[in-house]
C-alpha atoms as a PDB file:
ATOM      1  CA  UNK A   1      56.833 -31.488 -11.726  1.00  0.00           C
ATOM      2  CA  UNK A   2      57.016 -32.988 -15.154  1.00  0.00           C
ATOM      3  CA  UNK A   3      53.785 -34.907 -14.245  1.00  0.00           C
ATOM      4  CA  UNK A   4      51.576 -32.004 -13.541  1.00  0.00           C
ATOM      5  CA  UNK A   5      53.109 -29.557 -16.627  1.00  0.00           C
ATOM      6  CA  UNK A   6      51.674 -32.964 -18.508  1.00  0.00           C
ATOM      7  CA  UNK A   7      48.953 -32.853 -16.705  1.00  0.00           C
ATOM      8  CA  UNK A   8      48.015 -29.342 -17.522  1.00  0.00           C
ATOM      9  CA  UNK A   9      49.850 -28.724 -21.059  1.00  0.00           C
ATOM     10  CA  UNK A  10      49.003 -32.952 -22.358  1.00  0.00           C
ATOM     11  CA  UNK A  11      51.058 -33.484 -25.381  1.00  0.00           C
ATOM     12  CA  UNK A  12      50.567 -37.023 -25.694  1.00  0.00           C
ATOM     13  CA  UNK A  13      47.041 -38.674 -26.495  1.00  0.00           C
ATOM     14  CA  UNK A  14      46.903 -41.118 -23.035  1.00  0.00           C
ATOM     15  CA  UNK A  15      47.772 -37.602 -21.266  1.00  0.00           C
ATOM     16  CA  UNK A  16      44.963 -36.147 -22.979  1.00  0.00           C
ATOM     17  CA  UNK A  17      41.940 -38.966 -22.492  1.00  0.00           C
ATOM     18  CA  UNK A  18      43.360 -39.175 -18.462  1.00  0.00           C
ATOM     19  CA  UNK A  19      42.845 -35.444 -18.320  1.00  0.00           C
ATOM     20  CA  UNK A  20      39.537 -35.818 -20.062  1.00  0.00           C
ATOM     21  CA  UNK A  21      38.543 -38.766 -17.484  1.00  0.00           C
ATOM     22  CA  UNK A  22      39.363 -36.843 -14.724  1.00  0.00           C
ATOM     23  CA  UNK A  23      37.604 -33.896 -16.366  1.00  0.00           C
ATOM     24  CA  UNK A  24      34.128 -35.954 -16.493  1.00  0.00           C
ATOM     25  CA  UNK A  25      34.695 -37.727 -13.061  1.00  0.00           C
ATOM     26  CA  UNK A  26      34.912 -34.533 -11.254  1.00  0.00           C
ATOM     27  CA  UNK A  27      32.158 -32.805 -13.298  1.00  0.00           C
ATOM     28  CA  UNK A  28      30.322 -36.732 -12.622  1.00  0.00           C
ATOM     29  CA  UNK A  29      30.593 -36.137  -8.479  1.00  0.00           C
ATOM     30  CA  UNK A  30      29.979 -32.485  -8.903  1.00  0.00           C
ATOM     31  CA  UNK A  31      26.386 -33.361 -10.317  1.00  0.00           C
ATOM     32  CA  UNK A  32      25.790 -35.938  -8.086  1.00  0.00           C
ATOM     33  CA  UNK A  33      26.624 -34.101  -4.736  1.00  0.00           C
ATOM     34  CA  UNK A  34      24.447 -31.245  -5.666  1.00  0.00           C
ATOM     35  CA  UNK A  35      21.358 -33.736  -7.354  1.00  0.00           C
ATOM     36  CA  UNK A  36      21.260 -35.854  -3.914  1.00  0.00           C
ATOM     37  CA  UNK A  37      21.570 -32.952  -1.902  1.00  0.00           C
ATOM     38  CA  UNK A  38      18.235 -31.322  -3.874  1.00  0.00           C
ATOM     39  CA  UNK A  39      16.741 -34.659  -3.516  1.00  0.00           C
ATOM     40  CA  UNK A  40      17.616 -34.577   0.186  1.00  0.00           C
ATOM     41  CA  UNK A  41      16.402 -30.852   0.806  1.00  0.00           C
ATOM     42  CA  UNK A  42      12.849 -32.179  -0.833  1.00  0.00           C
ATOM     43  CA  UNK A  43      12.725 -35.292   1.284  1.00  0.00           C
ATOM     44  CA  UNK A  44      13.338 -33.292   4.560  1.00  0.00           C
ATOM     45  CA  UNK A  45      11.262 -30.685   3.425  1.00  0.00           C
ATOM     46  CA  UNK A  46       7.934 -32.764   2.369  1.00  0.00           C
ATOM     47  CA  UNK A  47       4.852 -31.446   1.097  1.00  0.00           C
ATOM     48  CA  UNK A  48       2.545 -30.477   3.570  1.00  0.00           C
ATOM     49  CA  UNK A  49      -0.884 -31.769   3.909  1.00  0.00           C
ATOM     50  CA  UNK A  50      -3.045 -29.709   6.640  1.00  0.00           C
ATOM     51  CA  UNK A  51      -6.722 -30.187   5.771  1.00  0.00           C
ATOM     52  CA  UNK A  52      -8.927 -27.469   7.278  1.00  0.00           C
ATOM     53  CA  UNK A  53     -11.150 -29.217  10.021  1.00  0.00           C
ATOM     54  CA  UNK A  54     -13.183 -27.346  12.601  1.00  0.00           C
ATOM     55  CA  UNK A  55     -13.012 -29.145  16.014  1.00  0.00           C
ATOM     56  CA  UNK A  56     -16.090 -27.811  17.436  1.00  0.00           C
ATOM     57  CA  UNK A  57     -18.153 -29.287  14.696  1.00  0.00           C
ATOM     58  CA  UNK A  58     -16.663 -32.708  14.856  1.00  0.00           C
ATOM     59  CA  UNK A  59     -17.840 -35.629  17.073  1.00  0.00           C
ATOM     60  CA  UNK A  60     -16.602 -36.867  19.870  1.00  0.00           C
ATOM     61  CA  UNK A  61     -15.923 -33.746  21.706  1.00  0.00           C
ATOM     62  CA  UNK A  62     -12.231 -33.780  20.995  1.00  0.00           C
ATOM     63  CA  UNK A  63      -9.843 -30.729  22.461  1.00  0.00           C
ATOM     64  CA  UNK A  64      -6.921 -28.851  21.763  1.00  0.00           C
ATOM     65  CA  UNK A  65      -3.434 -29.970  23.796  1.00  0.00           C
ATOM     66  CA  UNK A  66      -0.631 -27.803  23.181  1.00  0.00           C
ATOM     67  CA  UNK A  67       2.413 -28.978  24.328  1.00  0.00           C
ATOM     68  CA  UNK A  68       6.058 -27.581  23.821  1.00  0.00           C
ATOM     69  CA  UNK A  69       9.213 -29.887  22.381  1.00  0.00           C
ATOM     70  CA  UNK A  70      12.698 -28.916  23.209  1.00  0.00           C
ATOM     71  CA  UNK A  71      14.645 -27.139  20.478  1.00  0.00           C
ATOM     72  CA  UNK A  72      11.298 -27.688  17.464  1.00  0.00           C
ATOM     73  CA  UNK A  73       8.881 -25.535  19.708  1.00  0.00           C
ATOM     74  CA  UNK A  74       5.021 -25.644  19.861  1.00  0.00           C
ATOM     75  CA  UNK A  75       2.839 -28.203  19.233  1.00  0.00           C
ATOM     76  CA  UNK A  76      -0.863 -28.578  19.022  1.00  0.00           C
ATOM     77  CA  UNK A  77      -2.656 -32.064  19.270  1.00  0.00           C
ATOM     78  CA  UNK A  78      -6.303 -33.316  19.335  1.00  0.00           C
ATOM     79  CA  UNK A  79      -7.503 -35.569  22.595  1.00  0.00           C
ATOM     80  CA  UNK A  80     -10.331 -37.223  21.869  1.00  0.00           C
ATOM     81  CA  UNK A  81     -11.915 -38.205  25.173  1.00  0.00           C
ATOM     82  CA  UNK A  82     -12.600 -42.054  25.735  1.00  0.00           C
ATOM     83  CA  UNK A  83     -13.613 -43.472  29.514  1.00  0.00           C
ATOM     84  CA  UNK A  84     -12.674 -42.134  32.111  1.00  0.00           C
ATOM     85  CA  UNK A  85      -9.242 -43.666  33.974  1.00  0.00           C
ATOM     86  CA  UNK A  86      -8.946 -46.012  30.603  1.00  0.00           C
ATOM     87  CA  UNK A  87      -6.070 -46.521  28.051  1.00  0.00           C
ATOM     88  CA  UNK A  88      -5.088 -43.955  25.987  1.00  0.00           C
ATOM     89  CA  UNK A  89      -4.185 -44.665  22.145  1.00  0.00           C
ATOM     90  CA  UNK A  90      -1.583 -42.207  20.015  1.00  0.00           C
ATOM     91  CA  UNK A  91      -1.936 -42.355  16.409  1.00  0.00           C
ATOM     92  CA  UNK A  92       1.436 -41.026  14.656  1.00  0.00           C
ATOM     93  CA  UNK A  93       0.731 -40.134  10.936  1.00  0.00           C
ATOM     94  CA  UNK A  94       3.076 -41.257   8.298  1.00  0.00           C
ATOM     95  CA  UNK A  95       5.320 -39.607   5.949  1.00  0.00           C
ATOM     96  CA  UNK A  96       3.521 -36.697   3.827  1.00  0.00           C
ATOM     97  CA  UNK A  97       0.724 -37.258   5.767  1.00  0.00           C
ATOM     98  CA  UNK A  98      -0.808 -35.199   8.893  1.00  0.00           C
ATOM     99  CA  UNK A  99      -3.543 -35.476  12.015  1.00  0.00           C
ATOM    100  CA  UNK A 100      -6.304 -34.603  10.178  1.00  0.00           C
ATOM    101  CA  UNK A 101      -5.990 -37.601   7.776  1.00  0.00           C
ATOM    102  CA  UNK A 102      -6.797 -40.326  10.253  1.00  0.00           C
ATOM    103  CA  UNK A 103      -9.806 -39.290  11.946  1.00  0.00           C
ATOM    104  CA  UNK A 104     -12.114 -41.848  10.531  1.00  0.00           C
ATOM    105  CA  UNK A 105      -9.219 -43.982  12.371  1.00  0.00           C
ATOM    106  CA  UNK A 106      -9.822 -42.110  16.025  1.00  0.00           C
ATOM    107  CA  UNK A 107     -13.336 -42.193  15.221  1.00  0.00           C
ATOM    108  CA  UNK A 108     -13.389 -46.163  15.043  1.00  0.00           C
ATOM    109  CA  UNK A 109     -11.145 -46.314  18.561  1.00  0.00           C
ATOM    110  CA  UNK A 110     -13.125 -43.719  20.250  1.00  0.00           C
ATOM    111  CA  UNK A 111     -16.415 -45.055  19.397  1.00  0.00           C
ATOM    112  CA  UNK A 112     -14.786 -48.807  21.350  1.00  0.00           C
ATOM    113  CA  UNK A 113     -14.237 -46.019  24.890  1.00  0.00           C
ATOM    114  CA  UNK A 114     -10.593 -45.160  24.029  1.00  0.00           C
ATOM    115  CA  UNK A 115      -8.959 -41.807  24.710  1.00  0.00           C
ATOM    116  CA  UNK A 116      -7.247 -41.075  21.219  1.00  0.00           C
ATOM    117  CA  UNK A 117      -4.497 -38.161  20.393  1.00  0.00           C
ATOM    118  CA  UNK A 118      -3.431 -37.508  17.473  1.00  0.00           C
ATOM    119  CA  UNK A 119      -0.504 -34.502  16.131  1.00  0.00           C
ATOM    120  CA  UNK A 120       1.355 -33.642  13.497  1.00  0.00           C
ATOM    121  CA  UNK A 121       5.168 -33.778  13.499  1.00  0.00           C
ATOM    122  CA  UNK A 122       7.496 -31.640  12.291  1.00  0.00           C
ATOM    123  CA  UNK A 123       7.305 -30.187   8.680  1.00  0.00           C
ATOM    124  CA  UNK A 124       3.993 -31.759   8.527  1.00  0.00           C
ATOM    125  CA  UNK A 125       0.632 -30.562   9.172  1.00  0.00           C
ATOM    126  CA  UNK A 126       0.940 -26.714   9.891  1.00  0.00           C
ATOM    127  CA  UNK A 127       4.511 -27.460  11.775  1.00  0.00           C
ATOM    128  CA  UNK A 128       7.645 -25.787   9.883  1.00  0.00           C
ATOM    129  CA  UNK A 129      10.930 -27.343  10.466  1.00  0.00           C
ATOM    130  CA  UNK A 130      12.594 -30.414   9.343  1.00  0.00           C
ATOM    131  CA  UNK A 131      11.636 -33.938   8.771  1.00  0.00           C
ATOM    132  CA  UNK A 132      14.439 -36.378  10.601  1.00  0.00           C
ATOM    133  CA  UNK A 133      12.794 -39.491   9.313  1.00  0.00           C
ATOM    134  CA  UNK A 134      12.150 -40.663  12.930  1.00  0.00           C
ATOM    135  CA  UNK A 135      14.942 -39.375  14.941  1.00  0.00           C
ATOM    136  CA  UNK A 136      13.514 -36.233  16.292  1.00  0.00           C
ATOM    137  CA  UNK A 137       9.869 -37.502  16.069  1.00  0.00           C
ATOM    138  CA  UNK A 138      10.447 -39.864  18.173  1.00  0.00           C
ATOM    139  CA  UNK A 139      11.483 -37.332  20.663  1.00  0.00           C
ATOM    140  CA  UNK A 140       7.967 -35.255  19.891  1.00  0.00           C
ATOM    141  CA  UNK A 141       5.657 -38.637  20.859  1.00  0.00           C
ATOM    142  CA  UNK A 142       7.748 -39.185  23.527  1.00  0.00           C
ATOM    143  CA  UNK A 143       7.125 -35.359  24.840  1.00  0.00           C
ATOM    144  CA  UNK A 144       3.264 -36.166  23.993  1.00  0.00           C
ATOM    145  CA  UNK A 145       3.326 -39.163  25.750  1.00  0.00           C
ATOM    146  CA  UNK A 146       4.843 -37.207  29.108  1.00  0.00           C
ATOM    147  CA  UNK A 147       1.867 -34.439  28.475  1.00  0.00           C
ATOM    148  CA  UNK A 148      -0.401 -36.886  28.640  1.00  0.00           C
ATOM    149  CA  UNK A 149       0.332 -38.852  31.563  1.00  0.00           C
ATOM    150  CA  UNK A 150       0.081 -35.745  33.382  1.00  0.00           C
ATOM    151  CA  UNK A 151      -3.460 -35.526  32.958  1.00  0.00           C
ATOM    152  CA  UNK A 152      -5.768 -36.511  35.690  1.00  0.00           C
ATOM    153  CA  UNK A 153      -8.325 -38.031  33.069  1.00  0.00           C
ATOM    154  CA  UNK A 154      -6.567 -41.275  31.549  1.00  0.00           C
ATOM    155  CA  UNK A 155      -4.373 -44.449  33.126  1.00  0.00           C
ATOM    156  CA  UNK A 156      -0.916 -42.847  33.356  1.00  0.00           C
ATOM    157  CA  UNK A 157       0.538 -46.258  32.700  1.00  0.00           C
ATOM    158  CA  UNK A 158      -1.576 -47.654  30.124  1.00  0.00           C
ATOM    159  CA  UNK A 159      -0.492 -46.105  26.465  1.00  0.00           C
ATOM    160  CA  UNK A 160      -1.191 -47.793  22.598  1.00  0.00           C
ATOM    161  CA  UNK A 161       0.538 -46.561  19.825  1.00  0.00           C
ATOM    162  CA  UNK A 162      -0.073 -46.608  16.005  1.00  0.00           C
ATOM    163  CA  UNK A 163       1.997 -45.319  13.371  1.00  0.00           C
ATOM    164  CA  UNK A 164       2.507 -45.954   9.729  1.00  0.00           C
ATOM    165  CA  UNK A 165       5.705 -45.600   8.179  1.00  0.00           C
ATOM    166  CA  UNK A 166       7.322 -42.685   9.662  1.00  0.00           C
ATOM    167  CA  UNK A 167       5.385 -42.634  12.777  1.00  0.00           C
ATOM    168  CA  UNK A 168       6.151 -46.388  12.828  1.00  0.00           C
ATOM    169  CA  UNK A 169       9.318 -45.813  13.239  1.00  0.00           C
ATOM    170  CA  UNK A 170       8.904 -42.812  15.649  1.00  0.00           C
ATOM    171  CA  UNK A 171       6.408 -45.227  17.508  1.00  0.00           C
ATOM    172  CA  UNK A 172       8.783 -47.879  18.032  1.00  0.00           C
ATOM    173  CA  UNK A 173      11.490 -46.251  18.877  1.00  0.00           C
ATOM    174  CA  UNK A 174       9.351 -44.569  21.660  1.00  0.00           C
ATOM    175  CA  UNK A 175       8.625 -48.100  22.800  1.00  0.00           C
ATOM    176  CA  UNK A 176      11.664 -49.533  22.663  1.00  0.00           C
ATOM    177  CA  UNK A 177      12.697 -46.903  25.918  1.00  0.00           C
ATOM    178  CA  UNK A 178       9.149 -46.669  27.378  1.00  0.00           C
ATOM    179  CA  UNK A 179       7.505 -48.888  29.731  1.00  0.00           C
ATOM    180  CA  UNK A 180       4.260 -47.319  29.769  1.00  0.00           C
ATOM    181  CA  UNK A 181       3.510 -48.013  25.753  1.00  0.00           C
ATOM    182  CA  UNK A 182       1.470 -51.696  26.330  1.00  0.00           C
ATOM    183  CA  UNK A 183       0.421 -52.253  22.995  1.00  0.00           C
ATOM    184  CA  UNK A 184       1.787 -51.555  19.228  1.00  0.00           C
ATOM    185  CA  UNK A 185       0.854 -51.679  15.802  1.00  0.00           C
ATOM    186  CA  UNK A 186       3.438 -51.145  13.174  1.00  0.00           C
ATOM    187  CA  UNK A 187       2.615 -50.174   9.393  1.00  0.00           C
ATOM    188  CA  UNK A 188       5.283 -50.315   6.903  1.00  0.00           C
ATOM    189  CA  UNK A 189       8.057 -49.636   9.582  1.00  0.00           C
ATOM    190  CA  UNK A 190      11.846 -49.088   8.781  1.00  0.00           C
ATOM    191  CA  UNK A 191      14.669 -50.136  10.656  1.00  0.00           C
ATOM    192  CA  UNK A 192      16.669 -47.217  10.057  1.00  0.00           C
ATOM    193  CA  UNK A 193      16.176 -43.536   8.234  1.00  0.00           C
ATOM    194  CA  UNK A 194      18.642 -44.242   5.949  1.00  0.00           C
ATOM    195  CA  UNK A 195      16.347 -46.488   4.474  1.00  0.00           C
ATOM    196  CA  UNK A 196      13.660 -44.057   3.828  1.00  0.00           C
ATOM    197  CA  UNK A 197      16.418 -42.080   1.927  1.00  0.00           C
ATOM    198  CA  UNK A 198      16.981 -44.263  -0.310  1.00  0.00           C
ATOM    199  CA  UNK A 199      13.174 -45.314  -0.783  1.00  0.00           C
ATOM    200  CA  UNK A 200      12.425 -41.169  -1.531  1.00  0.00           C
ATOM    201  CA  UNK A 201      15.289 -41.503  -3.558  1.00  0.00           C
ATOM    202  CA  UNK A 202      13.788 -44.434  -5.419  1.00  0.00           C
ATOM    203  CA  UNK A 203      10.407 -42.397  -5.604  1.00  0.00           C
ATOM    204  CA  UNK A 204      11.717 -39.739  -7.703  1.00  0.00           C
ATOM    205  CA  UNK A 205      13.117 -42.200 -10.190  1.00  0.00           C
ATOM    206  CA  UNK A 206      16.786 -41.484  -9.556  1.00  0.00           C
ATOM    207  CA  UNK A 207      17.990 -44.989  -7.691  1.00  0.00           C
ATOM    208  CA  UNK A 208      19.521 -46.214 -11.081  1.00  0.00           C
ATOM    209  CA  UNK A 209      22.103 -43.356 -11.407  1.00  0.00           C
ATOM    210  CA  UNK A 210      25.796 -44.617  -9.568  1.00  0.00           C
ATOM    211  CA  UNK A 211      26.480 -43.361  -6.234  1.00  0.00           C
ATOM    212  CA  UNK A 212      23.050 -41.221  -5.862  1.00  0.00           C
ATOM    213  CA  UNK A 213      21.344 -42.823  -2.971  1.00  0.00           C
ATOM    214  CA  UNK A 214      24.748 -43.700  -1.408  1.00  0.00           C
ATOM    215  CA  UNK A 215      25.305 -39.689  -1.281  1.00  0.00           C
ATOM    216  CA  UNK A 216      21.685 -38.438  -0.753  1.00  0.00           C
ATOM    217  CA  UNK A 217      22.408 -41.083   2.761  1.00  0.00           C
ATOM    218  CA  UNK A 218      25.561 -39.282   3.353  1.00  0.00           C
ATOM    219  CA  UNK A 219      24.276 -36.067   2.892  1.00  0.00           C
ATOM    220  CA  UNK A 220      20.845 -36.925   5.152  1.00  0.00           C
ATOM    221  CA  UNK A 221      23.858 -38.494   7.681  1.00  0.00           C
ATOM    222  CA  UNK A 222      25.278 -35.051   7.888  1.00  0.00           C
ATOM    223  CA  UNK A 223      22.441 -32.909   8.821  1.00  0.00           C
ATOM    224  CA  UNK A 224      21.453 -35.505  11.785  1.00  0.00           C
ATOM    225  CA  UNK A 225      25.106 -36.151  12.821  1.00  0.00           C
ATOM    226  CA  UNK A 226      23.965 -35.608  16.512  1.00  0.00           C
ATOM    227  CA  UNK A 227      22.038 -39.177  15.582  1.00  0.00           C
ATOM    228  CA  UNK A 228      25.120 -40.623  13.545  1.00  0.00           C
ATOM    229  CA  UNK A 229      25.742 -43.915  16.215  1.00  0.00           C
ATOM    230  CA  UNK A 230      21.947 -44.383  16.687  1.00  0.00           C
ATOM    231  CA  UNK A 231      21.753 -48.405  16.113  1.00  0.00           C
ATOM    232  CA  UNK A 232      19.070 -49.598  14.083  1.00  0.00           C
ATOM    233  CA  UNK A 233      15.571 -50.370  15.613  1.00  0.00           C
ATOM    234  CA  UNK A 234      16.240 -54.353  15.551  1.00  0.00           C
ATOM    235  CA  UNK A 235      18.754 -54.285  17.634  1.00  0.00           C
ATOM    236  CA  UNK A 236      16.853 -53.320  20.507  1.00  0.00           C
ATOM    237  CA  UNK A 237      13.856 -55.578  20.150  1.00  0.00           C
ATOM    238  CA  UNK A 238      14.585 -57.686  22.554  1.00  0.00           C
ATOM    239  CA  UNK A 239      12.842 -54.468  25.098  1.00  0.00           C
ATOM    240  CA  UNK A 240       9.862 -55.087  23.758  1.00  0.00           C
ATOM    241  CA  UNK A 241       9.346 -58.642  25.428  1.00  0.00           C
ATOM    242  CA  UNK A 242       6.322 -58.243  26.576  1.00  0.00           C
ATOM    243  CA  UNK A 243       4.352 -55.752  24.451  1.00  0.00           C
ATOM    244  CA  UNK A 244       1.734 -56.698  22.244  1.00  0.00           C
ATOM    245  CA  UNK A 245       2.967 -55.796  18.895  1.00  0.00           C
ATOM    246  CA  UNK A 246       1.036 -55.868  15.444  1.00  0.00           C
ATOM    247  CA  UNK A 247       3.701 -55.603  12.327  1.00  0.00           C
ATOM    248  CA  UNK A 248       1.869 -54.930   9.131  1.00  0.00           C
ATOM    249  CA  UNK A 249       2.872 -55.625   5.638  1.00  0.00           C
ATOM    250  CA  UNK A 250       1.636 -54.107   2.854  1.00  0.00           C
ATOM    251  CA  UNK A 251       2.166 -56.104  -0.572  1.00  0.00           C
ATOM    252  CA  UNK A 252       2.527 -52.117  -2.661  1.00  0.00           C
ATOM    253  CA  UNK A 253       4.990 -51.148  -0.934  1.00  0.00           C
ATOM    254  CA  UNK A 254       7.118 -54.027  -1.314  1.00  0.00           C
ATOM    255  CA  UNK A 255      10.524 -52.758  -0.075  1.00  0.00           C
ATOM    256  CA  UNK A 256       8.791 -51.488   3.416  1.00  0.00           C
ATOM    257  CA  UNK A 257       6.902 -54.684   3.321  1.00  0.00           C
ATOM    258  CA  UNK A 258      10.487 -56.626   3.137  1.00  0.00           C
ATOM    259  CA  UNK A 259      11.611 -54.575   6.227  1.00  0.00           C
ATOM    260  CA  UNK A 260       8.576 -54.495   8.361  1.00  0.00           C
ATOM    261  CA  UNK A 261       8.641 -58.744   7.720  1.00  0.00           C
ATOM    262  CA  UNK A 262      12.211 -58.902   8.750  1.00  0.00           C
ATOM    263  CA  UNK A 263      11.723 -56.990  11.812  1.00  0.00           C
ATOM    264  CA  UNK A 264       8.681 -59.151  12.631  1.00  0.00           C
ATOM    265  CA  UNK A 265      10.766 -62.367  12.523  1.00  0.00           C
ATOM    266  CA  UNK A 266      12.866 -60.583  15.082  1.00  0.00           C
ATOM    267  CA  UNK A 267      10.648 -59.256  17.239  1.00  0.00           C
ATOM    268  CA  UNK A 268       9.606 -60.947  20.518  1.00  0.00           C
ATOM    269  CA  UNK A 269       6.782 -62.484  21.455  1.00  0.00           C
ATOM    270  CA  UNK A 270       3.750 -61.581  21.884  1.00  0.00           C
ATOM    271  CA  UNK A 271       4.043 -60.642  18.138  1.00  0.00           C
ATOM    272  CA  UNK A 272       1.184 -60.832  15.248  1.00  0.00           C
ATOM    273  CA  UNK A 273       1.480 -59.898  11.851  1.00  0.00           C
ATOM    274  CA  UNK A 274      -0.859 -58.724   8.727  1.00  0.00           C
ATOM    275  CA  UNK A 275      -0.803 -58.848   5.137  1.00  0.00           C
ATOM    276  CA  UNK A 276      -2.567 -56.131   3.478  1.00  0.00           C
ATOM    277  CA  UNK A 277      -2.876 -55.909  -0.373  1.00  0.00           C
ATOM    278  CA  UNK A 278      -3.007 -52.106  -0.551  1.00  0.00           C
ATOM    279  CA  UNK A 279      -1.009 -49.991   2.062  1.00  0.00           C
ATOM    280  CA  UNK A 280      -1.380 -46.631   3.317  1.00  0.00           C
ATOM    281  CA  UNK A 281      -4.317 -46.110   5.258  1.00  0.00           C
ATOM    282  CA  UNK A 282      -5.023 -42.323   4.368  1.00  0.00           C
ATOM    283  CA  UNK A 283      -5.304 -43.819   0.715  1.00  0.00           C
ATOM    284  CA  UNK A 284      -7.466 -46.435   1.394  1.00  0.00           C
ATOM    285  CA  UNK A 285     -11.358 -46.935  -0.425  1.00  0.00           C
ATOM    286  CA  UNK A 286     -14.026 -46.912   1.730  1.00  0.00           C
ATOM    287  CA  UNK A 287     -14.542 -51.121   2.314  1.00  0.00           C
ATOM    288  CA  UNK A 288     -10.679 -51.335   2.828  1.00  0.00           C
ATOM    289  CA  UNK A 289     -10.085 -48.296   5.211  1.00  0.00           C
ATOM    290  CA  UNK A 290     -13.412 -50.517   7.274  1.00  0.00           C
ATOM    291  CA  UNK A 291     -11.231 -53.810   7.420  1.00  0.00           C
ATOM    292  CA  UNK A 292      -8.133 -51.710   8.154  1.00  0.00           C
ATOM    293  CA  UNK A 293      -9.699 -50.345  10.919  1.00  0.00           C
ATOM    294  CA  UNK A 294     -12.027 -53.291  12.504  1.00  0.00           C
ATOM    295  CA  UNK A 295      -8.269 -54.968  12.227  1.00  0.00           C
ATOM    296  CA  UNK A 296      -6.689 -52.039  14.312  1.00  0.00           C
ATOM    297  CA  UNK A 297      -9.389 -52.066  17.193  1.00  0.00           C
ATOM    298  CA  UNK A 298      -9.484 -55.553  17.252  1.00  0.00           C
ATOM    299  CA  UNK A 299      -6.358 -56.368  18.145  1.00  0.00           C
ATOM    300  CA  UNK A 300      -6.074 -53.149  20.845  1.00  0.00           C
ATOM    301  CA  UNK A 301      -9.142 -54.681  22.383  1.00  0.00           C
ATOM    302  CA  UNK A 302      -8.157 -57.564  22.991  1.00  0.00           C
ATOM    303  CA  UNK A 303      -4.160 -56.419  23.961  1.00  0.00           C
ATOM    304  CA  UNK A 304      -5.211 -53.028  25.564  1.00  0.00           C
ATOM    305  CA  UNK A 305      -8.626 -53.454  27.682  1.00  0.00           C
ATOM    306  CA  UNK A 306     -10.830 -50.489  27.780  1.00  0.00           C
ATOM    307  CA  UNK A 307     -10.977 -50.881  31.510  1.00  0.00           C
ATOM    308  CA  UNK A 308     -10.163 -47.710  34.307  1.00  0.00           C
ATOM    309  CA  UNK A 309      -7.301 -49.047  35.972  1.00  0.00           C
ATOM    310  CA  UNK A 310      -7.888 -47.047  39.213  1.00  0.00           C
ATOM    311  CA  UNK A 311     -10.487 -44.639  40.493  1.00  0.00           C
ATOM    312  CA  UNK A 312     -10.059 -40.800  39.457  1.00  0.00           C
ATOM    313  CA  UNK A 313     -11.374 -37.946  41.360  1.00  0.00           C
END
């Protein structure tokens, strides 16, 4: 008792700098719990980018899919139509980014026969909701996937995927449990969300201050506790023996770079990978975006065949 009336009446001068430590340290956690959970609420919630595009005025005679996701609702994708019975390619957008973005990209596949989809996950595009960082996106391609198989237009059993970023990561974790995905190129993937916490931590210049990505990761943890003993990608890997798989490194983004090269040197064969100076393919000038792309079809060409598997009616 003599402890806390010293505590709360300090006579003495080491009394008074303890209560004035324990003063700052609790005002100290108090800022950073509710600065990480801002910075979390604005990483969830990212800007959305939905440029206005009018299907019926763009090549390649694309059309609307709408398909429905458990608990995040409606969903509207673009099929761009390739040959007949062929392999079907799914483009996932990255973080911040959306469909519309990466048609130059479905243009380039389509034009080499391929059906192409494309959508835009949650809390991107025109979609409200959260961001998981891969969790629930994954869940969303895997839904498209399923939608798409059902069609009586494309190989059932013949899928690519591309995704940069987050829709790496939703990409591979897709393949990782799906037999039907027979080809993959990963841009600037992560092996786990937490690490795209503490990159859009890093982004908004507030890595240096103690403890903040630590609790913007706990805080991120929290919201997606449902996904709290998910393993990190790499240590399921080894299910991709088999799968034609295209890691890209981009030299700007050096901290996804370091990731997407570690999970490379893990992956299985058959495994290829590229070193780009310039990431992000939305961003890209027009020569670069023409490499990027002539680099993308080239490899699904010759790891995805634009052959019908079977006759269709």
């Amino acid at each position: 008792m003599q402890i806390f009336s010293e505590l709360r009446y300090p006579s003495r001068w080491s009394t008074k700098i303890l209560t004035l430590l324990l003063g700052l340290g609790f005002f100290a956690v108090l800022a950073t719990s509710a600065i990480s959970g801002f910075l979390v609420y604005r990483i969830v919630k990212p800007q959305r980018s939905a440029p206005e595009i009018s299907l019926a005025s763009f090549p390649g005679h694309p059309e609307v899919v709408d398909f429905t996701v458990p608990d995040a609702g409606q969903r509207e994708g673009w099929f761009f139509p390739g040959v007949r019975g062929g392999p079907t390619i799914v483009l996932c957008h990255g973080y911040e980014s959306s469909r519309g973005e990466l048609l130059t990209l479905v243009s380039a596949l389509q034009d080499h026969q391929y059906n192409v989809f494309v959508f835009d996950f949650a809390a991107h595009g025109a979609n409200s909701g959260m961001s998981t960082l891969g969790y629930r996106e994954a869940e969303e391609l895997r839904k498209a996937v399923d939608v798409l198989a059902a069609r009586g237009d494309l190989d059932p059993a013949r899928f690519g995927l591309w995704g940069y970023n987050l829709g790496a990561y939703a990409a591979l974790r897709e393949a990782e449990d799906d037999k039907r995905i027979r080809a993959l190129v990963l841009d600037s993937v992560y092996d786990h969300p937490r690490q795209m916490v503490r990159i859009g931590v890093a982004r908004n210049g507030l890595d240096t201050f103690p403890f903040m990505i630590r609790a913007a990761q706990h805080i991120f943890a929290y919201l997606n506790s449902t996904h709290r003993h998910d393993p990190p990608l790499s240590s399921k890997l080894a299910a991709l023996n088999g799968v034609p798989t295209l890691f890209i490194q981009a030299l700007d983004d050096p901290e996804l770079a370091a990731v997407t090269r570690d999970m490379f040197l893990k992956a299985p064969e058959p495994r290829d990978q590229a070193i780009i100076p310039h990431g992000n393919f939305v961003g890209l000038s027009g020569e670069e975006k023409r490499d990027y792309e002539n680099r993308v079809v080239s490899f699904f060409l010759l790891h995805l065949p634009v052959i019908a598997a079977r006759p269709l009616p």
